[in-house]
C-alpha atoms as a PDB file:
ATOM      1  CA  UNK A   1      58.547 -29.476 -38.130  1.00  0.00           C
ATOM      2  CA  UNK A   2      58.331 -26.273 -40.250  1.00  0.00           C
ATOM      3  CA  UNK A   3      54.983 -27.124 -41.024  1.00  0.00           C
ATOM      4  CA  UNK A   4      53.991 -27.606 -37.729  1.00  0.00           C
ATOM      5  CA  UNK A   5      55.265 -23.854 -36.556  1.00  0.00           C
ATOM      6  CA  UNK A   6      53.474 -22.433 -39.379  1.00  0.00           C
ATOM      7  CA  UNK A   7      50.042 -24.324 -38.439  1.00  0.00           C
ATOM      8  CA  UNK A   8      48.101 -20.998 -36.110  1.00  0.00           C
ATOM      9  CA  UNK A   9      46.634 -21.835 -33.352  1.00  0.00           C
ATOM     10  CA  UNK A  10      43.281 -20.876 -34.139  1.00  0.00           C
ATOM     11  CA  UNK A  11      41.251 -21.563 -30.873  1.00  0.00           C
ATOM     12  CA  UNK A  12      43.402 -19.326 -28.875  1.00  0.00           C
ATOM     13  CA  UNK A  13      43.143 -16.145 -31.096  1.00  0.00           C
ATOM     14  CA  UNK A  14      39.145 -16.983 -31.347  1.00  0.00           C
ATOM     15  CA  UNK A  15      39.515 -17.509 -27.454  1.00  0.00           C
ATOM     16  CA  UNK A  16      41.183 -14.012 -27.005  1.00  0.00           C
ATOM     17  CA  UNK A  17      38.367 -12.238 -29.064  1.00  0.00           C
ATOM     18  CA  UNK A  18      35.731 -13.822 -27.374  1.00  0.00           C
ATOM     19  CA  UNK A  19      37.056 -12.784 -24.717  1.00  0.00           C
ATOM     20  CA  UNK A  20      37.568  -8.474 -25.651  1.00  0.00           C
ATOM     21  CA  UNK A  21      34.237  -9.271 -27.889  1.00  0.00           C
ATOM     22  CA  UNK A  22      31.160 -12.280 -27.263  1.00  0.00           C
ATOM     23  CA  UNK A  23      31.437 -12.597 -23.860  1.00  0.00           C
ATOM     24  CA  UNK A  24      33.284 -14.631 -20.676  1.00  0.00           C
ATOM     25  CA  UNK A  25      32.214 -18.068 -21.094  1.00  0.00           C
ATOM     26  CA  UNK A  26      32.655 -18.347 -24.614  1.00  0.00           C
ATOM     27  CA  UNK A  27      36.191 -16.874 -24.403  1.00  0.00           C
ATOM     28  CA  UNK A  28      37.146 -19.533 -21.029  1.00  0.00           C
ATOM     29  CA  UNK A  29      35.925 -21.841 -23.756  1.00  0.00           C
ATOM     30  CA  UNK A  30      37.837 -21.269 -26.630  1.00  0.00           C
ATOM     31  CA  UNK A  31      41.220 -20.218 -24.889  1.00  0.00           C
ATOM     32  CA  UNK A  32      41.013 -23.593 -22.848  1.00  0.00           C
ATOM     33  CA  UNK A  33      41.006 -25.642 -25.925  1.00  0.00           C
ATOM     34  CA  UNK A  34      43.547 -22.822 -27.691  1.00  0.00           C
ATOM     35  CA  UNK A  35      45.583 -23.957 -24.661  1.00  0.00           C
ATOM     36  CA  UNK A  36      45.393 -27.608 -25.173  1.00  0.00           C
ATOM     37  CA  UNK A  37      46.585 -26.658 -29.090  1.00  0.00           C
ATOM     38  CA  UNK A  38      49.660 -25.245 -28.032  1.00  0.00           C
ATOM     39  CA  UNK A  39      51.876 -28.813 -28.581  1.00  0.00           C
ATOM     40  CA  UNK A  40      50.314 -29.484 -31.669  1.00  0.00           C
ATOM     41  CA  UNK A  41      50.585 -25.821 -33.081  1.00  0.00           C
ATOM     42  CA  UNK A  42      53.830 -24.511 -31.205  1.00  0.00           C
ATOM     43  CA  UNK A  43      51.877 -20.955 -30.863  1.00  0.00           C
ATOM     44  CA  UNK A  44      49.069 -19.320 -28.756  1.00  0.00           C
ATOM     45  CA  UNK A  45      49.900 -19.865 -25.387  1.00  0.00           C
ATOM     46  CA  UNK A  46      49.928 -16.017 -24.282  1.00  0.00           C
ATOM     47  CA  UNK A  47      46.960 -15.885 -26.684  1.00  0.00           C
ATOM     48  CA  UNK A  48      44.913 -18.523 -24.828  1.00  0.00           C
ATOM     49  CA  UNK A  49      46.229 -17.277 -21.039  1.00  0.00           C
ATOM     50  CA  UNK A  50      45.627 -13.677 -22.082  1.00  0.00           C
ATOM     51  CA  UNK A  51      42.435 -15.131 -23.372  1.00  0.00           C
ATOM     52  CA  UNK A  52      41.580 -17.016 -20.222  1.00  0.00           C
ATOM     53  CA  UNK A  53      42.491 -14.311 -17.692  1.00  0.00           C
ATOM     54  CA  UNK A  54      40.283 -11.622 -19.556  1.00  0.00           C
ATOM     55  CA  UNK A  55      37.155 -14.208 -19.803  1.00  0.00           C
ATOM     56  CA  UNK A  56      37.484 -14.721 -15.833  1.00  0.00           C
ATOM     57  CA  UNK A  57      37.790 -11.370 -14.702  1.00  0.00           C
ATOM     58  CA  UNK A  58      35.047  -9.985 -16.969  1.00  0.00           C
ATOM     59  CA  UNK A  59      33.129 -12.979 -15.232  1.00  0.00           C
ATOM     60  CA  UNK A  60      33.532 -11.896 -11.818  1.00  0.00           C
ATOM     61  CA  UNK A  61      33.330  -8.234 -13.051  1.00  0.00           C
ATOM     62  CA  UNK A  62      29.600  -9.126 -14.452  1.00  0.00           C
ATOM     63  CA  UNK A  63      28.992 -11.418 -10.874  1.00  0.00           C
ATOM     64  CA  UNK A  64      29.832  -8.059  -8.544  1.00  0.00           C
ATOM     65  CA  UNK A  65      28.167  -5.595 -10.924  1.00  0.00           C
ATOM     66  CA  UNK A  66      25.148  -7.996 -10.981  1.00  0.00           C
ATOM     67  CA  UNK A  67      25.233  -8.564  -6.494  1.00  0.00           C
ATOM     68  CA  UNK A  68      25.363  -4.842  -6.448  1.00  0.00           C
ATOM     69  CA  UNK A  69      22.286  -3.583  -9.251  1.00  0.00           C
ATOM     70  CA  UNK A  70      20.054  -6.291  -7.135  1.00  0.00           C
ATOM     71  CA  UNK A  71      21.051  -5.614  -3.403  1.00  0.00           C
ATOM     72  CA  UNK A  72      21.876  -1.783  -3.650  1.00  0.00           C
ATOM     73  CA  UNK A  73      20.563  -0.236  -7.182  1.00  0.00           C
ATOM     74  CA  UNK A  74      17.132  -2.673  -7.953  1.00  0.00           C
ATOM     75  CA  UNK A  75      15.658  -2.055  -4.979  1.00  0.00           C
ATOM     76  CA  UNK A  76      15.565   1.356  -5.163  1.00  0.00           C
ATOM     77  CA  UNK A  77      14.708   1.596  -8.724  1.00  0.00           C
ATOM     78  CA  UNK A  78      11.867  -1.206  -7.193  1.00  0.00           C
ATOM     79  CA  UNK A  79      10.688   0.992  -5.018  1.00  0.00           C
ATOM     80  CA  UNK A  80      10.693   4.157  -7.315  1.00  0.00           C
ATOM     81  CA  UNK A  81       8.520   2.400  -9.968  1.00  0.00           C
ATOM     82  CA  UNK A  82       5.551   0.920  -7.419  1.00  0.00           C
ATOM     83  CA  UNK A  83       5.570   4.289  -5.627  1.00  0.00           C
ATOM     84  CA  UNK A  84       4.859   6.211  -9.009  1.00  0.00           C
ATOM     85  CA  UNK A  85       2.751   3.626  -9.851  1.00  0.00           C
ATOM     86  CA  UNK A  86       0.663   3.914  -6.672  1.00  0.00           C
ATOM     87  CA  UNK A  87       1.018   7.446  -6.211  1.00  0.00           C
ATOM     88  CA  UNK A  88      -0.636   7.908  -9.594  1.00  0.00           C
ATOM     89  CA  UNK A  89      -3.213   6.361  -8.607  1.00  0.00           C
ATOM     90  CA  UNK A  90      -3.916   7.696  -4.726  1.00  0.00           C
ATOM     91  CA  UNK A  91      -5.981   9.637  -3.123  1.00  0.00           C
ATOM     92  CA  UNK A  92      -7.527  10.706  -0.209  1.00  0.00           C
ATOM     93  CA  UNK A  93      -4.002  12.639   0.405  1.00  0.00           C
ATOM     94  CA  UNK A  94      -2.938  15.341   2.621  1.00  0.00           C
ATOM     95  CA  UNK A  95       0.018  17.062   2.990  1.00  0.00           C
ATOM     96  CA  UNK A  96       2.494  16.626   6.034  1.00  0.00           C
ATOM     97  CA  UNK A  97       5.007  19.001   7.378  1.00  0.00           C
ATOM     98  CA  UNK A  98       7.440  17.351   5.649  1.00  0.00           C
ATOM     99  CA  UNK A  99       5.941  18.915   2.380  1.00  0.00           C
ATOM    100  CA  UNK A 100       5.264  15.173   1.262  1.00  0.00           C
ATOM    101  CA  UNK A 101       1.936  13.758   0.717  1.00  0.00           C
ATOM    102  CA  UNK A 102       0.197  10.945   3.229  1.00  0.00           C
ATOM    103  CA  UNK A 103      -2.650   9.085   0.578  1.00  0.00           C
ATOM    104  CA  UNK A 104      -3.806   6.086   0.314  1.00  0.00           C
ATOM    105  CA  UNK A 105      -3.982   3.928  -2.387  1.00  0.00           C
ATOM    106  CA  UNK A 106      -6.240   0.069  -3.378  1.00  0.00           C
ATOM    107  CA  UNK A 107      -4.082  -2.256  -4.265  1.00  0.00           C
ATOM    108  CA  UNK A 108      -6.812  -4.780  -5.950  1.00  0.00           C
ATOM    109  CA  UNK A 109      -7.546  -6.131  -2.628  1.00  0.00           C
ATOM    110  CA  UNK A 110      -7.161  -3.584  -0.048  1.00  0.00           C
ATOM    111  CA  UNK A 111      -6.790  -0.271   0.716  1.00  0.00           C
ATOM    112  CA  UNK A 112      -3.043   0.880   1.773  1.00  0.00           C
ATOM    113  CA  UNK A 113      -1.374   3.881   2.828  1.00  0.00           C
ATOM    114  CA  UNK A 114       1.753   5.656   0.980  1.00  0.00           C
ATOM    115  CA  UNK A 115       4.051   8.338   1.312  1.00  0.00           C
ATOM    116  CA  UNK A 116       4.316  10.343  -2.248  1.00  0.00           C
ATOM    117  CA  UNK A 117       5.992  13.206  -2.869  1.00  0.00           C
ATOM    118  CA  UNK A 118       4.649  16.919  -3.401  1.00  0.00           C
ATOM    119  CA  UNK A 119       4.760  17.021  -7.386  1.00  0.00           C
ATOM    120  CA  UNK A 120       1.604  14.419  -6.977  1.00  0.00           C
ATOM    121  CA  UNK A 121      -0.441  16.956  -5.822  1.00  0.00           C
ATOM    122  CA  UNK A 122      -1.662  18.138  -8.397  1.00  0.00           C
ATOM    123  CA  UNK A 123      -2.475  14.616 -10.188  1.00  0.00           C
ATOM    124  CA  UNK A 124      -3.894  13.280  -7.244  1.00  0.00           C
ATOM    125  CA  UNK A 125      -6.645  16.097  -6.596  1.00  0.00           C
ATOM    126  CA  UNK A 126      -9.109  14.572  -8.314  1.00  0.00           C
ATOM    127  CA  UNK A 127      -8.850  11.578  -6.751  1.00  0.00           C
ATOM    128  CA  UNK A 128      -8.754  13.196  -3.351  1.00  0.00           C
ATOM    129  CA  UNK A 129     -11.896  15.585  -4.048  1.00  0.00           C
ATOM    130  CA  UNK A 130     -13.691  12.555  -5.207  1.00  0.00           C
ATOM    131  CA  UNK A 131     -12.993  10.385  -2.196  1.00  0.00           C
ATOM    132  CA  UNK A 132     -12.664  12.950   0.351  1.00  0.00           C
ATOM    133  CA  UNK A 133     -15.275  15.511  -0.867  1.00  0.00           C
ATOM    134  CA  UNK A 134     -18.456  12.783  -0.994  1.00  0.00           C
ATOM    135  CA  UNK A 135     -21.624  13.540   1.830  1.00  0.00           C
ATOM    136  CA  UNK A 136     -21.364  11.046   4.020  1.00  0.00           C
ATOM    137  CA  UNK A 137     -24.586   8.122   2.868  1.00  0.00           C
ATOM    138  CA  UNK A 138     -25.806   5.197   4.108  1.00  0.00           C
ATOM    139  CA  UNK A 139     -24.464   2.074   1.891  1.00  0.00           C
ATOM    140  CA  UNK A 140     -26.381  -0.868   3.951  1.00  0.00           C
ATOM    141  CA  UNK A 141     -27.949  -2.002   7.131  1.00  0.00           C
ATOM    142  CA  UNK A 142     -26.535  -4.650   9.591  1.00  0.00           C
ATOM    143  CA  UNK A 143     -26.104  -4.077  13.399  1.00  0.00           C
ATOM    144  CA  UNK A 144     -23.050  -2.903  15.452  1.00  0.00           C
ATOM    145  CA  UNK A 145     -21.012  -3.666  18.786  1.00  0.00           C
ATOM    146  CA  UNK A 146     -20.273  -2.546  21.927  1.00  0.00           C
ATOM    147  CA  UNK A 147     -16.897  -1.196  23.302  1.00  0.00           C
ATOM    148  CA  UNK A 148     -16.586  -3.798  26.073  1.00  0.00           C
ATOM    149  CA  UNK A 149     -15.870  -7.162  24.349  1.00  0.00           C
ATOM    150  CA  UNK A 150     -17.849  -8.875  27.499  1.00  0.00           C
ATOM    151  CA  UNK A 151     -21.226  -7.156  25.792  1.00  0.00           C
ATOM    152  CA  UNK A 152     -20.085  -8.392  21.779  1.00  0.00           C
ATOM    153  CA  UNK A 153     -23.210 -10.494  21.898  1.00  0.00           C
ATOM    154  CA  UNK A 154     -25.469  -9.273  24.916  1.00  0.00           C
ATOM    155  CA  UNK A 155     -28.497  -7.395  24.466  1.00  0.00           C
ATOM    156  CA  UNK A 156     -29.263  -4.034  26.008  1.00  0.00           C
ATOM    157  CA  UNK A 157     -31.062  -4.441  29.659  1.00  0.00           C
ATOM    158  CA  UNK A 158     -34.317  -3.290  28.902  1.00  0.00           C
ATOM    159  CA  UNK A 159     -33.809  -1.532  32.104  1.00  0.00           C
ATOM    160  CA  UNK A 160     -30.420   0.286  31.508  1.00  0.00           C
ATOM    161  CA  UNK A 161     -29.762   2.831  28.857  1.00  0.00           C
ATOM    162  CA  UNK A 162     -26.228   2.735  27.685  1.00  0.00           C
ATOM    163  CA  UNK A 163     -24.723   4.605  25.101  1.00  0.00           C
ATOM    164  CA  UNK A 164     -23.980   3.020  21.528  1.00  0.00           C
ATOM    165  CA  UNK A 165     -20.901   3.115  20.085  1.00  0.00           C
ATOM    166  CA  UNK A 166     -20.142   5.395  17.000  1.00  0.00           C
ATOM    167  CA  UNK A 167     -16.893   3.309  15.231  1.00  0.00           C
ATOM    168  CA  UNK A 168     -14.736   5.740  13.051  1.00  0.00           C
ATOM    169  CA  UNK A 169     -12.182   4.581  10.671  1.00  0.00           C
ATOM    170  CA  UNK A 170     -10.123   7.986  10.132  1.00  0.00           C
ATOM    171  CA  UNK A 171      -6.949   8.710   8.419  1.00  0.00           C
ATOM    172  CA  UNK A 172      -4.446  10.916  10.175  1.00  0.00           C
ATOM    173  CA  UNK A 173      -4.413  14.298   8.626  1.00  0.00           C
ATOM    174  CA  UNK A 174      -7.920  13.778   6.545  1.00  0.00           C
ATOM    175  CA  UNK A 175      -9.528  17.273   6.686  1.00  0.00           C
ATOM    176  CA  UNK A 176     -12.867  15.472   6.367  1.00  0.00           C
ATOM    177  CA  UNK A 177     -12.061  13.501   9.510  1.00  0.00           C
ATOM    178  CA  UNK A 178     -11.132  16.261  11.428  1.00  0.00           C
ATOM    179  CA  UNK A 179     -14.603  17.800  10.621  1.00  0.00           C
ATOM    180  CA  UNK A 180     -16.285  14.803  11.294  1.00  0.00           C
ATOM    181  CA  UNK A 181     -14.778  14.785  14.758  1.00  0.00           C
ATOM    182  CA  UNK A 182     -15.529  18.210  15.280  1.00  0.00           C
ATOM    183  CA  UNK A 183     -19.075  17.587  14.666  1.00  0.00           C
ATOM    184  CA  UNK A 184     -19.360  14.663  16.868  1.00  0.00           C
ATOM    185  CA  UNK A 185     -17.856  16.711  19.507  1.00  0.00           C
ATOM    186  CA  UNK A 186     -19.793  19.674  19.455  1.00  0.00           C
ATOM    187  CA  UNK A 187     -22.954  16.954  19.664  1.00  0.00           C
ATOM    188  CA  UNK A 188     -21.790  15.491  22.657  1.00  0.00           C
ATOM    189  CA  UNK A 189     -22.716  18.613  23.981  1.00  0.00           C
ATOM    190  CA  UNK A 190     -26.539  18.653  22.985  1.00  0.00           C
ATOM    191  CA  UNK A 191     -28.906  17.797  25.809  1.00  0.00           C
ATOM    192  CA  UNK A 192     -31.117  15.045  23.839  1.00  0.00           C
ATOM    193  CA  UNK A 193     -28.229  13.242  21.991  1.00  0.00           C
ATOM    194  CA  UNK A 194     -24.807  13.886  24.529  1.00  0.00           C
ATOM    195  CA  UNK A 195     -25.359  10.505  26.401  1.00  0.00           C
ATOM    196  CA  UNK A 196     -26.386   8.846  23.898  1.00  0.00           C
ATOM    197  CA  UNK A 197     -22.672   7.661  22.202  1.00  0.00           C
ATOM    198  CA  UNK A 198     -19.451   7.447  22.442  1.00  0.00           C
ATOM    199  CA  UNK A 199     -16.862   7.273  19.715  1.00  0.00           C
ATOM    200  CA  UNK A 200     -14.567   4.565  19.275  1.00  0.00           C
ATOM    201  CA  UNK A 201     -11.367   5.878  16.854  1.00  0.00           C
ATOM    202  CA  UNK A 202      -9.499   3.976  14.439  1.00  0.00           C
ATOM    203  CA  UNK A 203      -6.448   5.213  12.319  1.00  0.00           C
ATOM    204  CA  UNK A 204      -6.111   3.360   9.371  1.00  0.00           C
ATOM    205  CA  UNK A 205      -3.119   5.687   6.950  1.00  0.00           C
ATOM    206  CA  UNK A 206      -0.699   4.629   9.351  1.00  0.00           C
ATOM    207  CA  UNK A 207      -2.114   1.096  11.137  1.00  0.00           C
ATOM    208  CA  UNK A 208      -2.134  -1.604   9.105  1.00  0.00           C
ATOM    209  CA  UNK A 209      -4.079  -3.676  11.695  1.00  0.00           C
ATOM    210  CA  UNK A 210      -6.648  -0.900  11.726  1.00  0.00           C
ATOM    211  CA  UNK A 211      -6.742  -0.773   8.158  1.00  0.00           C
ATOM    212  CA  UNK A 212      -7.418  -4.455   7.889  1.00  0.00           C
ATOM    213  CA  UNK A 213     -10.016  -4.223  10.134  1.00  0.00           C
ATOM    214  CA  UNK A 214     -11.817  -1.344   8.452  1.00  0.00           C
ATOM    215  CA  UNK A 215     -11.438  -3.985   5.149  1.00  0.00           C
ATOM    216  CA  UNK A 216     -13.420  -6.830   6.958  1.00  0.00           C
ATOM    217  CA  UNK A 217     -15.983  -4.129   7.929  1.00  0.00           C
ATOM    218  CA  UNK A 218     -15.966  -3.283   4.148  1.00  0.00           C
ATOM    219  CA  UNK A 219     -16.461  -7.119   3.357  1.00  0.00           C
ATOM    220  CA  UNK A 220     -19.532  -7.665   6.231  1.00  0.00           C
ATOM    221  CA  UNK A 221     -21.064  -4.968   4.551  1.00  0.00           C
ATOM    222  CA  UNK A 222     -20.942  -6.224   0.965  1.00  0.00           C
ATOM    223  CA  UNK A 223     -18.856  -3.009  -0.212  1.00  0.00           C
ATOM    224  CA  UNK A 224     -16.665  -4.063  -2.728  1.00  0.00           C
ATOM    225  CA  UNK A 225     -16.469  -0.748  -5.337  1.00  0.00           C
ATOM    226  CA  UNK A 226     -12.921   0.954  -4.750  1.00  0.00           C
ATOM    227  CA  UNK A 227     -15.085   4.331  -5.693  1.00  0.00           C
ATOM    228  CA  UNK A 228     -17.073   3.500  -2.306  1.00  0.00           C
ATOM    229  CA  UNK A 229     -13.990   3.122  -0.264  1.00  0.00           C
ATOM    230  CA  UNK A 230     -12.327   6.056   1.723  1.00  0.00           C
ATOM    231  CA  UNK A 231     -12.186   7.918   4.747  1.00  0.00           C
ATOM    232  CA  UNK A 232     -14.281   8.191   7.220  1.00  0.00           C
ATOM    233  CA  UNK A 233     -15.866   5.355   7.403  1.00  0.00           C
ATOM    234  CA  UNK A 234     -18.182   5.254   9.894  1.00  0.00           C
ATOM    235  CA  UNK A 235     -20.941   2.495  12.019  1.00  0.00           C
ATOM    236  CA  UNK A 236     -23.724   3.747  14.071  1.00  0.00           C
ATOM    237  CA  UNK A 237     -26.242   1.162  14.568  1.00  0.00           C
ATOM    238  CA  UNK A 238     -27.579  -0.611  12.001  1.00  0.00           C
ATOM    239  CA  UNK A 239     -26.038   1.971   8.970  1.00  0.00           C
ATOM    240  CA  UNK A 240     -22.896   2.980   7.466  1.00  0.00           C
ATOM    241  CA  UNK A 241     -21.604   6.014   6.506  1.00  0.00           C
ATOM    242  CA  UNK A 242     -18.651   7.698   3.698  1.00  0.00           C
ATOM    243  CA  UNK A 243     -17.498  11.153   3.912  1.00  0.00           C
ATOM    244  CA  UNK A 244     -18.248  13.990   5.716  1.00  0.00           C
ATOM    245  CA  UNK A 245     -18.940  16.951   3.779  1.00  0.00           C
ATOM    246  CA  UNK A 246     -16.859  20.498   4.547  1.00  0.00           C
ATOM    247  CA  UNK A 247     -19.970  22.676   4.111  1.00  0.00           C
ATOM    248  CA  UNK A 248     -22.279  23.953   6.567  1.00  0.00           C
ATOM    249  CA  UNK A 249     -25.208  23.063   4.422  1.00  0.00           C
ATOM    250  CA  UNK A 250     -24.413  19.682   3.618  1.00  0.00           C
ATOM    251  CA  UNK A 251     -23.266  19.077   7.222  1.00  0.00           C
ATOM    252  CA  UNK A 252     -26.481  19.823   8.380  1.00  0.00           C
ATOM    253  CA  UNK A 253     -28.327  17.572   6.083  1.00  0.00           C
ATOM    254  CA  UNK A 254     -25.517  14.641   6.838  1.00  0.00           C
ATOM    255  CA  UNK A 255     -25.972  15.926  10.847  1.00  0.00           C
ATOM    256  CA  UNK A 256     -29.507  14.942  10.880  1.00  0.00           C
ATOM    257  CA  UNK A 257     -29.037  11.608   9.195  1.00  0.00           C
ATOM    258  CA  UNK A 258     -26.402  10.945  11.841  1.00  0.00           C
ATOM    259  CA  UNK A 259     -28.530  12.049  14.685  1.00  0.00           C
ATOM    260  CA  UNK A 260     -31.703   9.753  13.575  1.00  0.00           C
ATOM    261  CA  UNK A 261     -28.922   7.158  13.066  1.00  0.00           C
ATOM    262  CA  UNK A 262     -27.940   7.539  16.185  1.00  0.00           C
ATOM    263  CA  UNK A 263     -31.132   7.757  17.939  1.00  0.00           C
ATOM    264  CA  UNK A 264     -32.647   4.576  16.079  1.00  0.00           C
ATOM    265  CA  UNK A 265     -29.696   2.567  17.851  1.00  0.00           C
ATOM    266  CA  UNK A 266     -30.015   3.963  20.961  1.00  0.00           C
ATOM    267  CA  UNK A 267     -33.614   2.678  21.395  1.00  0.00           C
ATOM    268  CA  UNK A 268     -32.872  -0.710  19.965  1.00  0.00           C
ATOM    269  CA  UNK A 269     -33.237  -3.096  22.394  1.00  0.00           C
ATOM    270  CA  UNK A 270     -31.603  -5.615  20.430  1.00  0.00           C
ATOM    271  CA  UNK A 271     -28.627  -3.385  19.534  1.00  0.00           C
ATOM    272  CA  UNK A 272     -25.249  -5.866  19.646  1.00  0.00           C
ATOM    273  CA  UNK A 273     -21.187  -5.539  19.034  1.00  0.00           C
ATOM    274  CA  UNK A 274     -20.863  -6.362  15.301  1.00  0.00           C
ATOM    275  CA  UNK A 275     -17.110  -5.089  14.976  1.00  0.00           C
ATOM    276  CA  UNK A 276     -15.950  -6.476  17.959  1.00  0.00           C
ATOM    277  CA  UNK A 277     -17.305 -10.050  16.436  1.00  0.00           C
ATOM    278  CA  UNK A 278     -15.660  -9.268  13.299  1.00  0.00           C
ATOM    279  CA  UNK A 279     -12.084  -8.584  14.817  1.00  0.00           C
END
């Protein structure tokens, strides 16, 4: 018997480290079997409970702590990591009255919109001048639609002269936009060219549906470079334009590609609804 009481009851003191020390599940372990010891050994028994208690409320410590870093803390962190990863990468941005800056950003398939905040102005102004600052150019030739989707396919009565349809893929707040607009405006006032168009609008910062539709244009046309990409974006008969330049010199040169665009489609006879077949 004496030697029995002076046998220690080794799984329940390794149960209760494991426990302070290795972790939960390794102290449940030990101080379950410590507890089974305590007949042979005569010892332990607050040892292994102590042991067993500890391991199981650590557990369920770790479980909550864990629930709460992914439903309240990872997402957030989440979010903060893809938008600095984004934002360092936007462009075409503008700044809202917020202070905050609307961009847009390609995320190897398409082109998205994102809200970043003001420090990214300065990182992003390269990006922005290089999307936002390029002459508008041709990239290819195809033909374009109509407004009315009963005309997506129909030809032009050789009788009837009916405006074409300028389409303009525009983010909201894009200076470049604005002076495109302005510019198609002030021509809908010239004599020769006022009846010849109307402009169909689509905002694409804040639509997704718009923007995916401005990516299928992208994709009829063959434009796959990211550097290509941007706003506006713009169809007038059979070409396709980027950019809009701010200066009066440049807007002139751009001006008279638009208006022999513009007049090219207007006399085609054969002139048809491309993005109305592509949406």
């Amino acid at each position: 018997m004496n030697n029995s009481n002076n046998k220690s009851n080794t799984f329940a003191i390794v149960g209760f480290v494991c426990s302070l020390v290795v972790g939960s599940i390794t102290g449940i372990i030990f101080s379950i079997i410590g507890l089974t010891k305590v007949s042979e050994t005569g010892k332990g028994k607050g040892l292994a409970l102590a042991g067993i208690i500890i391991s199981v409320v650590r557990l369920v410590g770790i479980i909550i702590i864990g629930t709460m870093f992914s439903q309240l803390i990872w997402p957030s962190m989440k979010e903060d990591i893809l938008t600095n990863a984004y934002c360092s990468e936007a462009y075409s941005c503008s700044e809202m009255n917020s202070g905050e800056l609307a961009c847009k950003y390609y995320d190897g398939t398409k082109e998205n919109s994102i809200i970043c905040p003001s420090s990214y102005a300065n990182k992003n102004s390269s990006n922005s001048n290089r999307k936002e600052t390029t002459t508008s150019r041709p990239i290819e030739r195809t033909t374009v639609t109509t407004t009315e989707p009963t005309t997506t396919t129909a030809e032009k009565n050789s009788g009837e002269k009916e405006p074409i349809i300028i389409y303009v893929f525009y983010g909201q707040g894009c200076p470049h936009c604005e002076d495109l607009f302005d510019y198609l405006d002030n021509l809908s006032n010239d004599k020769e060219y006022g009846n010849m168009y109307k402009v169909v609008k689509y905002e694409t910062w804040y639509n997704s549906k718009n923007a995916d539709l401005m990516q299928k244009v992208y994709n009829h046309f063959g434009v796959t470079n990211v550097e290509e990409m941007g706003v506006p974006f713009y169809v007038i008969g059979n070409e396709h334009f980027i950019g809009f330049p701010s200066d009066k010199a440049n807007q002139t040169k751009t001006g008279n590609k638009i208006k022999s665009a513009i007049k090219t489609a207007y006399n085609d006879s054969k002139y048809k609804d491309i993005v109305s077949l592509i949406k």
